[in-house]
PDB file of N, CA and C in Angstrom:
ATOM      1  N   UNK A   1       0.856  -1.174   0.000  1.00  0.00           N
ATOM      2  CA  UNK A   1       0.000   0.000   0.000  1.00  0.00           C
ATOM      3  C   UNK A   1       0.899   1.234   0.000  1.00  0.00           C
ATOM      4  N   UNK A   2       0.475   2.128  -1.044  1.00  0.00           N
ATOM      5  CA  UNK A   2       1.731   3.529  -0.710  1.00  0.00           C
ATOM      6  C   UNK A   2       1.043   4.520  -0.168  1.00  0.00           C
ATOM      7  N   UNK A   3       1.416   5.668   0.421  1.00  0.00           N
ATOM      8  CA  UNK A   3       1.191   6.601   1.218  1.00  0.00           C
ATOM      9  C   UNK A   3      -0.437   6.922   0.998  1.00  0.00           C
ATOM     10  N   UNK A   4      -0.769   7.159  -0.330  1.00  0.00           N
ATOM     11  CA  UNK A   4      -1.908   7.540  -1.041  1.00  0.00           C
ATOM     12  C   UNK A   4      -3.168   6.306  -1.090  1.00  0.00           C
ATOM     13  N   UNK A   5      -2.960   5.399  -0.998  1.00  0.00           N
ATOM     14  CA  UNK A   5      -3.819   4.443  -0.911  1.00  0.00           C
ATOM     15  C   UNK A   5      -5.178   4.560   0.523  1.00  0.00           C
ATOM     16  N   UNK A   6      -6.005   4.261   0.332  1.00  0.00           N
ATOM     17  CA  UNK A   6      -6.517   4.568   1.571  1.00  0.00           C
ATOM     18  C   UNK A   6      -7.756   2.950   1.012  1.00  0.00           C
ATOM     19  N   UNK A   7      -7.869   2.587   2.431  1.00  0.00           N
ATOM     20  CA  UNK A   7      -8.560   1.308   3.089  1.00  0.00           C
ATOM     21  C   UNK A   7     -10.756   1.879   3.152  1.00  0.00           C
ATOM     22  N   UNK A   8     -10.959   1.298   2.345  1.00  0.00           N
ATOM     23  CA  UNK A   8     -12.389   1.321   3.107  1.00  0.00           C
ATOM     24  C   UNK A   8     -13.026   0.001   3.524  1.00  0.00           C
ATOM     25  N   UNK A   9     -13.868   0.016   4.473  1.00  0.00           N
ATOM     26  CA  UNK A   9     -14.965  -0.922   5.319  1.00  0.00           C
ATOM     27  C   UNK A   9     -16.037  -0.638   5.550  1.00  0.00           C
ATOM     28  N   UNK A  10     -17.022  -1.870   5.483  1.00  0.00           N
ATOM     29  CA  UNK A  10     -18.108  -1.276   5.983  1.00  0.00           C
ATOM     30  C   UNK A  10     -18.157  -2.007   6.899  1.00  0.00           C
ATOM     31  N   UNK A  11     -18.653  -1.573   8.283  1.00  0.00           N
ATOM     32  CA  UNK A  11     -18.281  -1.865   9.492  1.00  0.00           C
ATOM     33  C   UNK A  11     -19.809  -2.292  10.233  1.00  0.00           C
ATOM     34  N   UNK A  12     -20.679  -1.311   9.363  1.00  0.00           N
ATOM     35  CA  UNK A  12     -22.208  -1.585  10.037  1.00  0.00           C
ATOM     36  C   UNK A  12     -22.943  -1.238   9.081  1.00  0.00           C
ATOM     37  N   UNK A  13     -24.116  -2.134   9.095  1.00  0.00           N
ATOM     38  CA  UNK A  13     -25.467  -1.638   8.127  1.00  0.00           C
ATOM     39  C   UNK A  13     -26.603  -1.526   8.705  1.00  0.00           C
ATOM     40  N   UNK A  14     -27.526  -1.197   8.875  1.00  0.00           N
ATOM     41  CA  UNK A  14     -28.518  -1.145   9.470  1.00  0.00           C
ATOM     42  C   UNK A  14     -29.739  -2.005   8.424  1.00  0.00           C
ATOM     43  N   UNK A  15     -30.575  -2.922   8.974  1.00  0.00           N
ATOM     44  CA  UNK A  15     -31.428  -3.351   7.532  1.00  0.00           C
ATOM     45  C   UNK A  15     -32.778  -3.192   8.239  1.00  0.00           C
ATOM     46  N   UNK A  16     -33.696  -2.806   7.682  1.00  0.00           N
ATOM     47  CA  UNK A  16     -35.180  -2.803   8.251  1.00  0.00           C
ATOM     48  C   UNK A  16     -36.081  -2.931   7.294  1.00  0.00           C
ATOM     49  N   UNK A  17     -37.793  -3.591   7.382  1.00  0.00           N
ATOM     50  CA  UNK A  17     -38.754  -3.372   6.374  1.00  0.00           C
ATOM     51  C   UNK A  17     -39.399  -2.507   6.531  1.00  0.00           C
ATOM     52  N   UNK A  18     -38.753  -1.888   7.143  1.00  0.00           N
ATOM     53  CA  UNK A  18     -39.943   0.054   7.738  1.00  0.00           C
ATOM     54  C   UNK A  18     -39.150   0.741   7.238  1.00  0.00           C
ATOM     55  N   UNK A  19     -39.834   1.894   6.719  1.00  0.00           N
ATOM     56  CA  UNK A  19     -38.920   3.284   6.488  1.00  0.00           C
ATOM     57  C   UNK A  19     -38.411   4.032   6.950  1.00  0.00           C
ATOM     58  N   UNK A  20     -37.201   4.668   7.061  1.00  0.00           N
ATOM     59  CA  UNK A  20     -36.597   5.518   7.903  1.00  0.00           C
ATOM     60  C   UNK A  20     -37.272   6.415   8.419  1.00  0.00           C
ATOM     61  N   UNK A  21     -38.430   6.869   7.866  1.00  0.00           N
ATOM     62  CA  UNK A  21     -39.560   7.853   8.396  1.00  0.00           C
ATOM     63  C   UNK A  21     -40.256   7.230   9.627  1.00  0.00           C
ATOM     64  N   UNK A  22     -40.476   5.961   8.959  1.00  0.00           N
ATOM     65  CA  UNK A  22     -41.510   5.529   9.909  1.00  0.00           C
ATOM     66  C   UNK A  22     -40.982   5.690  11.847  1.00  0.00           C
ATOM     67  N   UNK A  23     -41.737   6.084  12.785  1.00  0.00           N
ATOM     68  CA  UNK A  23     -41.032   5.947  13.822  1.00  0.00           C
ATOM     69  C   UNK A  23     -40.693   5.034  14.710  1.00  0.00           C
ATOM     70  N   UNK A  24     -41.200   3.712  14.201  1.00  0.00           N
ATOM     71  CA  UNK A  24     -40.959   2.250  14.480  1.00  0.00           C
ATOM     72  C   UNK A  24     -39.928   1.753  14.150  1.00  0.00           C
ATOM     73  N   UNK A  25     -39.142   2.165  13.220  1.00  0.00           N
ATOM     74  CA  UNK A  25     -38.447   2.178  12.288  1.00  0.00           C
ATOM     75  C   UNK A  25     -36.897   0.932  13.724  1.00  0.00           C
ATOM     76  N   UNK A  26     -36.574   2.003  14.428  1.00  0.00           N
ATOM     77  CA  UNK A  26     -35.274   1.526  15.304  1.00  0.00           C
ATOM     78  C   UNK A  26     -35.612   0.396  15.998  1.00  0.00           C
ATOM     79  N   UNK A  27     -37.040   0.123  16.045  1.00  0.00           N
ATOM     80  CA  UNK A  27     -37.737  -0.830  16.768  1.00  0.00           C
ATOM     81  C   UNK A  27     -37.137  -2.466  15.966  1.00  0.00           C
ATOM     82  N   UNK A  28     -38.412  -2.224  14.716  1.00  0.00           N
ATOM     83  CA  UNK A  28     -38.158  -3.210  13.471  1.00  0.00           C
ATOM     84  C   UNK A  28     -36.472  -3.079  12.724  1.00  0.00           C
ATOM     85  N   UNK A  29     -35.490  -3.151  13.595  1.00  0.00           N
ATOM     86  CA  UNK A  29     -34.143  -2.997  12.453  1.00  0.00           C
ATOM     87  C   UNK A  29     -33.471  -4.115  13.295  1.00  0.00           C
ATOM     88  N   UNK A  30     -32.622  -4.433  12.168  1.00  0.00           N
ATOM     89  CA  UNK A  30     -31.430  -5.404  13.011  1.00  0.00           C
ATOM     90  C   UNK A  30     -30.219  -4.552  12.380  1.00  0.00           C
ATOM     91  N   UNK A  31     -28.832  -5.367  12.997  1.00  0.00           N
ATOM     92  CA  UNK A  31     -28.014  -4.559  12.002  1.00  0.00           C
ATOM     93  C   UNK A  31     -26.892  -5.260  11.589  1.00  0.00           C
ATOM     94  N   UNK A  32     -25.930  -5.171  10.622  1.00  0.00           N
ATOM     95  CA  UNK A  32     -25.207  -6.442   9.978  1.00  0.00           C
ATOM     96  C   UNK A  32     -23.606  -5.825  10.720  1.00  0.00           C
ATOM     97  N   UNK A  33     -23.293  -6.412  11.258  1.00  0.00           N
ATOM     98  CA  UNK A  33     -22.035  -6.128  11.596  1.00  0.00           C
ATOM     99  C   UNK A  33     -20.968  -6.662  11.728  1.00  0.00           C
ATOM    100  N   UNK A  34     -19.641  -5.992  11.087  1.00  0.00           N
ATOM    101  CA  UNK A  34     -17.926  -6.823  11.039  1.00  0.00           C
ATOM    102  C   UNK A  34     -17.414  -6.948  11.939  1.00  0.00           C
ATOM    103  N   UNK A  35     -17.017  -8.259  12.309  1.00  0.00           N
ATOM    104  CA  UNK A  35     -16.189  -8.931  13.457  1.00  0.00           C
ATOM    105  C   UNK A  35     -14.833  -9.262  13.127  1.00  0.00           C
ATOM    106  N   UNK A  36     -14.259  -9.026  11.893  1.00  0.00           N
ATOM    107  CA  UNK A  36     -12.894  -9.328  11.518  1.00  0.00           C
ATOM    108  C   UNK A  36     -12.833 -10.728  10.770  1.00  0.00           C
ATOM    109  N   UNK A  37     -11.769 -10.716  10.153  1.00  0.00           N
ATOM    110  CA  UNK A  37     -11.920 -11.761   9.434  1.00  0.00           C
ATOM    111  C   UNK A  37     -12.604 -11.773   8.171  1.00  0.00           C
ATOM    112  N   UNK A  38     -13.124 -11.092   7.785  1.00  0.00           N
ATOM    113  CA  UNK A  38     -14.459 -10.949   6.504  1.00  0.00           C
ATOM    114  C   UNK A  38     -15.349 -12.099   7.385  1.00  0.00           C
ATOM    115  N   UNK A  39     -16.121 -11.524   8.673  1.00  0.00           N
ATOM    116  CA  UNK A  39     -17.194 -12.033   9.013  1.00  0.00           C
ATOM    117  C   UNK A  39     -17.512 -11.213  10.095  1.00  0.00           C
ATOM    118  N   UNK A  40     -19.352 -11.228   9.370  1.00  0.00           N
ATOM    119  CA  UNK A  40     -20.255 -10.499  10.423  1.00  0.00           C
ATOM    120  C   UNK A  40     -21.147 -11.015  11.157  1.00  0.00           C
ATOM    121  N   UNK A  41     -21.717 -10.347  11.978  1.00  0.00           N
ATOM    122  CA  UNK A  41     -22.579 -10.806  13.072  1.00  0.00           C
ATOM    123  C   UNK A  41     -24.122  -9.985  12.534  1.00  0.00           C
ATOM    124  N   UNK A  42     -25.497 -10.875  12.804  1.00  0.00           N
ATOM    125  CA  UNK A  42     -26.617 -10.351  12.723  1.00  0.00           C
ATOM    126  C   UNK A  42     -27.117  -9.326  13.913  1.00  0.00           C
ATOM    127  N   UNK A  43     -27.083  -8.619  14.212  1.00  0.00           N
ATOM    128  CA  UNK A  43     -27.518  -8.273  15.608  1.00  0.00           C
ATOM    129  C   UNK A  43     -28.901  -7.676  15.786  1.00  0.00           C
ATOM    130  N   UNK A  44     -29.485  -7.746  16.989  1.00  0.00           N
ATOM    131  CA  UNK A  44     -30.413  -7.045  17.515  1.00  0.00           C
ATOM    132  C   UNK A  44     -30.456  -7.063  19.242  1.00  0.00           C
ATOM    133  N   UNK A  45     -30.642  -5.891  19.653  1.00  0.00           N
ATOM    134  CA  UNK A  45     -30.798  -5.721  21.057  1.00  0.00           C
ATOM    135  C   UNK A  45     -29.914  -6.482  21.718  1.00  0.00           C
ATOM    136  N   UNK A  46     -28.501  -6.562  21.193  1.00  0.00           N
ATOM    137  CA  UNK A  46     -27.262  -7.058  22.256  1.00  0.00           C
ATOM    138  C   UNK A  46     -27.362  -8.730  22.253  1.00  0.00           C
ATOM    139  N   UNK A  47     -28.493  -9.140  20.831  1.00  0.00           N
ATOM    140  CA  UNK A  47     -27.962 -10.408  20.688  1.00  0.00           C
ATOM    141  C   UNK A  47     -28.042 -10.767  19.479  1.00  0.00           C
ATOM    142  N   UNK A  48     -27.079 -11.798  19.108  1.00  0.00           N
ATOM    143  CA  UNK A  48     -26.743 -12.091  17.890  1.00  0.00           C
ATOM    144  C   UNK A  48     -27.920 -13.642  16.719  1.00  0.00           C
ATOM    145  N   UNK A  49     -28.291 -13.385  15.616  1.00  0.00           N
ATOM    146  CA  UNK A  49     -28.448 -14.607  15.393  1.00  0.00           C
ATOM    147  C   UNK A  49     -27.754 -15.506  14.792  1.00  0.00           C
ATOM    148  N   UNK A  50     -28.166 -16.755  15.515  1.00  0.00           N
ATOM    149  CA  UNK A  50     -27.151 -17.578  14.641  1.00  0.00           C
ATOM    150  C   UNK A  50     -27.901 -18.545  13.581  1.00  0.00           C
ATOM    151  N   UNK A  51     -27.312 -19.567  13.358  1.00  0.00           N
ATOM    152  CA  UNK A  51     -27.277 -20.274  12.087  1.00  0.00           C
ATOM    153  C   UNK A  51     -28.510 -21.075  11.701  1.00  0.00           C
ATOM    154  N   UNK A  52     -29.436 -21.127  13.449  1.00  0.00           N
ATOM    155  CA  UNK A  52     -30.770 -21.879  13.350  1.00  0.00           C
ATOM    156  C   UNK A  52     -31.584 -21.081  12.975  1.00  0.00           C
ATOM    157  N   UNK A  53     -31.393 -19.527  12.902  1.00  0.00           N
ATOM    158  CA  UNK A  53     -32.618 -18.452  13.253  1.00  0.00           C
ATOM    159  C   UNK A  53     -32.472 -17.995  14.610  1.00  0.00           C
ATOM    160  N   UNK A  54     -32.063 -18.392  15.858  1.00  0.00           N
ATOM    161  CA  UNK A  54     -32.714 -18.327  17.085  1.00  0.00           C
ATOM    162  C   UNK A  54     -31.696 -16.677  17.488  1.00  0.00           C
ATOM    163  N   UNK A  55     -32.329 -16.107  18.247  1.00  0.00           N
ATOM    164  CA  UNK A  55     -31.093 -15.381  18.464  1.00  0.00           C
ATOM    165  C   UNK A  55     -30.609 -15.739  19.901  1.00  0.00           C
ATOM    166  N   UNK A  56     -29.543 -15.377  20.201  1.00  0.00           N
ATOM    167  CA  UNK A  56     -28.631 -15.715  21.539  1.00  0.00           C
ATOM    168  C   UNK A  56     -27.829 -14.431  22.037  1.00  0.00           C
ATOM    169  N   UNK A  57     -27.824 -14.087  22.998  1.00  0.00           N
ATOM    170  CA  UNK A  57     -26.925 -13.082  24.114  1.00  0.00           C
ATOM    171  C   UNK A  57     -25.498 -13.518  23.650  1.00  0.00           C
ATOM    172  N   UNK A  58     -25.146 -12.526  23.175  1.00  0.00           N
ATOM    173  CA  UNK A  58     -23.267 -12.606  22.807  1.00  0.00           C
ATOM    174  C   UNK A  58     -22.881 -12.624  23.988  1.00  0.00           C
ATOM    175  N   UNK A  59     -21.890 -13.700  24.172  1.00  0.00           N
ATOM    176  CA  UNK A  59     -21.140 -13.793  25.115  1.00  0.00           C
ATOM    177  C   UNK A  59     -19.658 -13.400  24.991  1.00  0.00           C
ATOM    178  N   UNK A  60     -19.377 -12.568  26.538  1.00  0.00           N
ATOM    179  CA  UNK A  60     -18.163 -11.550  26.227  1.00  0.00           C
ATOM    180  C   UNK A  60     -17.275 -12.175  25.654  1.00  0.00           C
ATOM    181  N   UNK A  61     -16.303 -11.839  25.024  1.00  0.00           N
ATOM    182  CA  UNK A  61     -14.844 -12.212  24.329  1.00  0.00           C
ATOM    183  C   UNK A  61     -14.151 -13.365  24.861  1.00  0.00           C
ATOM    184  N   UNK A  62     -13.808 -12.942  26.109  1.00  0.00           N
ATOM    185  CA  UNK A  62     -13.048 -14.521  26.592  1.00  0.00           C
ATOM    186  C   UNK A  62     -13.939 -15.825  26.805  1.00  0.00           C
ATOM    187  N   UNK A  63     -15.051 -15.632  26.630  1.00  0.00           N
ATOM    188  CA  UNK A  63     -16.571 -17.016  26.932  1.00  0.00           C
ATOM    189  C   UNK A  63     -16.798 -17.336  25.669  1.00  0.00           C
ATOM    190  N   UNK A  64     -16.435 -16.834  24.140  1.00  0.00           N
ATOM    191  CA  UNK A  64     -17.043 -16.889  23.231  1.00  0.00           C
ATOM    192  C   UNK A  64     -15.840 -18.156  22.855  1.00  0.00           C
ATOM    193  N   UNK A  65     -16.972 -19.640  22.678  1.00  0.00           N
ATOM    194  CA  UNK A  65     -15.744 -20.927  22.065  1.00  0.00           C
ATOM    195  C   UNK A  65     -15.997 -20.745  20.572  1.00  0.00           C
ATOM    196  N   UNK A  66     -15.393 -21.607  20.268  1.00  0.00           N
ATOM    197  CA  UNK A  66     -14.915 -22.082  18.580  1.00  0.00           C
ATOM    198  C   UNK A  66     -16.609 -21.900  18.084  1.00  0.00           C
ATOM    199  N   UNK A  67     -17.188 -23.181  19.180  1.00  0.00           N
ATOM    200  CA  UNK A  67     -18.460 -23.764  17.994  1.00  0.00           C
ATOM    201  C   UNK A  67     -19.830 -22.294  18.003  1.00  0.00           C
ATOM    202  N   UNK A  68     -19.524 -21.437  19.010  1.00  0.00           N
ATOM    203  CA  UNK A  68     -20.704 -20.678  19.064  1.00  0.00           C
ATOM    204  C   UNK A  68     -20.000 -19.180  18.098  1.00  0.00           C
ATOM    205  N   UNK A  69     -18.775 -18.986  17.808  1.00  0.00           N
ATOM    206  CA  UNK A  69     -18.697 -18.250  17.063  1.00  0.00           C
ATOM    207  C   UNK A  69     -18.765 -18.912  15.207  1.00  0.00           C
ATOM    208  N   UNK A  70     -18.464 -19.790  15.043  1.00  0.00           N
ATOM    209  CA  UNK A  70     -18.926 -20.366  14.066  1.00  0.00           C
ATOM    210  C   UNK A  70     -20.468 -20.780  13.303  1.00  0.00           C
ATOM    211  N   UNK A  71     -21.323 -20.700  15.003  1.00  0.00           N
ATOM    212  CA  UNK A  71     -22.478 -20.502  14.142  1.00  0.00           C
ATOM    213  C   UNK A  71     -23.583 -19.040  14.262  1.00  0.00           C
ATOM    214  N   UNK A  72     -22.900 -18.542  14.637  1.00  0.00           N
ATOM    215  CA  UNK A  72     -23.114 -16.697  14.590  1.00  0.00           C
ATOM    216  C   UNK A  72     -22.506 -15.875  13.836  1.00  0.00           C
ATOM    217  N   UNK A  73     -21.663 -16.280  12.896  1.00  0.00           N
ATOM    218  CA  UNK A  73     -20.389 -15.280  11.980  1.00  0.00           C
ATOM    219  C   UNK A  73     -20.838 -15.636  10.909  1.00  0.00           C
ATOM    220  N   UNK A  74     -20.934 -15.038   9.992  1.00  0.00           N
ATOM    221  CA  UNK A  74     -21.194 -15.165   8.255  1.00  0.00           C
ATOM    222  C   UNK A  74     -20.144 -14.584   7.129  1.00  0.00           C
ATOM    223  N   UNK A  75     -20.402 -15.094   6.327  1.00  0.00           N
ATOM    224  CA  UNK A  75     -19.758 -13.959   4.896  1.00  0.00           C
ATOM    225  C   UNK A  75     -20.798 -13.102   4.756  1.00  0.00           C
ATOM    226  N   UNK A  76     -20.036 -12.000   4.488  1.00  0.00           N
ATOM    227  CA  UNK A  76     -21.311 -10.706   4.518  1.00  0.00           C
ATOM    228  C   UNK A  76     -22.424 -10.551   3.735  1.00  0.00           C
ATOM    229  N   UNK A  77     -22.457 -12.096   2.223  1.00  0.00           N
ATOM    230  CA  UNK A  77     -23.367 -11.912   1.464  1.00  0.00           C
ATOM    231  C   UNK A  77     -24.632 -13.047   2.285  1.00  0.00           C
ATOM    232  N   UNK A  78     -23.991 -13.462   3.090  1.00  0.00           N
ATOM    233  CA  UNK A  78     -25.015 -14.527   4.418  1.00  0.00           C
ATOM    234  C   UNK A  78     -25.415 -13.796   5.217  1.00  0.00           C
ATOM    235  N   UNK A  79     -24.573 -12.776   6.107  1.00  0.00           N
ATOM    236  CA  UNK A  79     -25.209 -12.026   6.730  1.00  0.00           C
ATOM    237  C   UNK A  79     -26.617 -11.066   6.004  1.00  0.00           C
ATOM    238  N   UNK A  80     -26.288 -10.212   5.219  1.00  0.00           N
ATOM    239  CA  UNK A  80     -27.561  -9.620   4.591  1.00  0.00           C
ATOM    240  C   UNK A  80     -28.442 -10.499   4.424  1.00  0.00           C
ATOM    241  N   UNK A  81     -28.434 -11.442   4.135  1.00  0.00           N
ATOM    242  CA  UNK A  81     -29.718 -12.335   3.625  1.00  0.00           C
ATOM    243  C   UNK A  81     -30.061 -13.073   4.980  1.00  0.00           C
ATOM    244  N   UNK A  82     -29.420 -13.359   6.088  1.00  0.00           N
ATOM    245  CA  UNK A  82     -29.791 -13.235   7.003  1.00  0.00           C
ATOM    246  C   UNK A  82     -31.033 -12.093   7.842  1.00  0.00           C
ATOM    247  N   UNK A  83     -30.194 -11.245   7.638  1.00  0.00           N
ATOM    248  CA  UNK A  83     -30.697  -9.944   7.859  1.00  0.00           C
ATOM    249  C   UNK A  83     -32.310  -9.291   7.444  1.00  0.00           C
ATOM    250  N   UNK A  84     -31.794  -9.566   6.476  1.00  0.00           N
ATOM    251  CA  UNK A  84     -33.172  -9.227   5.433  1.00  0.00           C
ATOM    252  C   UNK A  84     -34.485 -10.361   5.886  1.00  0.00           C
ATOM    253  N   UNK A  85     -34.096 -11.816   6.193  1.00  0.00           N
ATOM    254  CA  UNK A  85     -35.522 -12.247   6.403  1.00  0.00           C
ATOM    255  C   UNK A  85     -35.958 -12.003   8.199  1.00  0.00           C
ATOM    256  N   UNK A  86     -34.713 -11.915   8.921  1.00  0.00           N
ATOM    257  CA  UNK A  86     -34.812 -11.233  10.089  1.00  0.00           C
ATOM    258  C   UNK A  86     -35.716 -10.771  10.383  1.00  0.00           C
ATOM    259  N   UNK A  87     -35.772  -9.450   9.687  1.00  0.00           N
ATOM    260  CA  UNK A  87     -36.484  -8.123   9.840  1.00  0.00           C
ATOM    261  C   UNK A  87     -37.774  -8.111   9.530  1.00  0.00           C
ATOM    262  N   UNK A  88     -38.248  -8.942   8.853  1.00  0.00           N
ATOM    263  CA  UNK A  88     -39.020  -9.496   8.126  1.00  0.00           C
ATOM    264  C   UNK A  88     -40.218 -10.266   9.545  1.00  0.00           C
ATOM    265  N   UNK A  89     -39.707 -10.996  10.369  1.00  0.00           N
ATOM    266  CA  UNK A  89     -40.180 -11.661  10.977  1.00  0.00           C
ATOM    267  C   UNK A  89     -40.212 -10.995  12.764  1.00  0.00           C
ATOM    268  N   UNK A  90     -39.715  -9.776  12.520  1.00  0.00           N
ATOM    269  CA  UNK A  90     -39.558  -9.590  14.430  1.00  0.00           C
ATOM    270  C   UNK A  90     -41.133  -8.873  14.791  1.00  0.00           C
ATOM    271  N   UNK A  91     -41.185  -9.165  15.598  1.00  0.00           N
ATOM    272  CA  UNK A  91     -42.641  -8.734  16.444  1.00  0.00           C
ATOM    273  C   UNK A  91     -41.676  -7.864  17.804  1.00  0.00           C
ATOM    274  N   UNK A  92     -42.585  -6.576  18.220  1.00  0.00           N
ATOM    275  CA  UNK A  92     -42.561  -5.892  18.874  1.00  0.00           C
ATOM    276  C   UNK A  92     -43.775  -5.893  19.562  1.00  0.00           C
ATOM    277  N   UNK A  93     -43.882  -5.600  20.742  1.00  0.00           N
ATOM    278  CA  UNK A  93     -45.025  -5.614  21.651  1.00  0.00           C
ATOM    279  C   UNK A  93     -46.424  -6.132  21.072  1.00  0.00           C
ATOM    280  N   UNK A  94     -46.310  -7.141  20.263  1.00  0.00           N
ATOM    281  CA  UNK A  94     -47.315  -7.957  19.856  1.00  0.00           C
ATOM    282  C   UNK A  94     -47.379  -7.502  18.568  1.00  0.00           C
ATOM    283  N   UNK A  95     -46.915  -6.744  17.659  1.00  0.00           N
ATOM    284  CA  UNK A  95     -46.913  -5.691  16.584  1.00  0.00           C
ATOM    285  C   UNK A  95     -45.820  -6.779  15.420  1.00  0.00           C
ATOM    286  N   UNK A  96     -46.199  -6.602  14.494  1.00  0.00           N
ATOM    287  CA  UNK A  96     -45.372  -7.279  13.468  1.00  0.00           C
ATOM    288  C   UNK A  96     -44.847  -6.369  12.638  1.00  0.00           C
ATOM    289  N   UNK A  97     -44.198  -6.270  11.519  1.00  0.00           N
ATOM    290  CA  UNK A  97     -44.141  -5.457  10.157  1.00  0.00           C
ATOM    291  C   UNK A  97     -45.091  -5.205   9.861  1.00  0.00           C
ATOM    292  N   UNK A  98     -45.978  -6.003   9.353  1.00  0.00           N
ATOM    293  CA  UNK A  98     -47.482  -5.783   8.546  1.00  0.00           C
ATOM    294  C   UNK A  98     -48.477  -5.387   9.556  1.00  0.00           C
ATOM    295  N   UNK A  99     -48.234  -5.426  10.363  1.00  0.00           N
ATOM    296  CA  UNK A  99     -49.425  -4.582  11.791  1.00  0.00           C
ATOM    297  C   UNK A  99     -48.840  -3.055  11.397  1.00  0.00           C
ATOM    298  N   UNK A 100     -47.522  -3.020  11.534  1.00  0.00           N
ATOM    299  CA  UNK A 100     -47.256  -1.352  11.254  1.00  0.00           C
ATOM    300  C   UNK A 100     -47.083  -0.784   9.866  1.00  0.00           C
ATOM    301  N   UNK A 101     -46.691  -1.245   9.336  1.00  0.00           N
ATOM    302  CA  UNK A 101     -47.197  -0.520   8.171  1.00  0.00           C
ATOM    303  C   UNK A 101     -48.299  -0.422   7.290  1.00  0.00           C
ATOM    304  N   UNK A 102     -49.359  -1.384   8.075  1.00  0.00           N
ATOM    305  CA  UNK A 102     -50.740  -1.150   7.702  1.00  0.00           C
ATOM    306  C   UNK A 102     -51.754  -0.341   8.564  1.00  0.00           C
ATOM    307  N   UNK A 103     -50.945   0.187   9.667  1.00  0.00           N
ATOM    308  CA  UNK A 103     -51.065   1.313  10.613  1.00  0.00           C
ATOM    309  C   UNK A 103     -51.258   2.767   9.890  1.00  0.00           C
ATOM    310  N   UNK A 104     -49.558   2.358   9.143  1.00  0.00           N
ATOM    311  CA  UNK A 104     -49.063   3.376   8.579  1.00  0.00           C
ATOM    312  C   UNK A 104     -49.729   4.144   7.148  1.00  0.00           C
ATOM    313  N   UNK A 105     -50.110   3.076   6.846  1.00  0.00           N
ATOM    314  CA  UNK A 105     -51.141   3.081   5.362  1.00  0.00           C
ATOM    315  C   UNK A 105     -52.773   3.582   5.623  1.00  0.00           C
ATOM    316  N   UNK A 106     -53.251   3.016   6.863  1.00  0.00           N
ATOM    317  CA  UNK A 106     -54.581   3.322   7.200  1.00  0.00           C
ATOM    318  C   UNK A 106     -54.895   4.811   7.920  1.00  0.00           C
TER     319      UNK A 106
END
C-alpha cells in the first residue's frame, strides 16, 4: 500500500422493512455487523443470530468458544440475507411489520 492508498470498510449496516420515516423504524431494524476476518454478526438488542434463526446473548470475548462463534459469523453476502428475512419476521409488543405498516397506510 503507498502513502496515497486509503482502506475502506463497511463496518455496520442497518437493515429494516420500515422506512426511515416511519417511527418504528429503530424498533423493526437489526443490524449487519464486522467482526474481523471478513465475518459479520446479525444483531439485535445485544444479541446475535445464529445459524438456526434463534437469536442468543453474545457472550463476552473470553466465553465466546470455537463452535458458538462459528455458528453466529457469516460472509457478509449470508449475513444480509440473514438480515433481510430477520427483519421481516420480528414482532414488537405484539406488533409485526405488517401490523405497522398497515397502521401506517390506514
Amino acid at each position: 500500500m503507498s502513502a496515497h492508498d486509503v482502506s475502506i470498510r463497511i463496518t455496520e449496516l442497518t437493515v429494516s422493512a420500515l422506512p426511515e420515516e416511519n417511527i418504528n423504524h429503530p424498533h423493526f431494524s437489526v443490524k449487519v455487523s464486522w467482526r474481523g476476518d471478513d465475518r459479520y454478526a446479525v444483531e439485535r438488542m445485544r444479541r446475535c443470530l445464529g445459524a438456526d434463526g434463534e437469536w442468543d446473548f453474545e457472550p463476552s470475548p473470553s466465553n465466546r468458544e470455537d463452535d458458538w462463534i462459528a455458528t453466529h459469523r457469516f460472509a457478509y453476502e449470508e449475513a444480509l440475507k440473514l438480515a433481510r428475512q430477520a427483519c421481516l419476521r420480528l414482532t414488537v409488543n405484539g406488533f409485526t411489520v405488517d401490523d405497522v405498516l398497515g397502521r401506517a397506510e390506514g
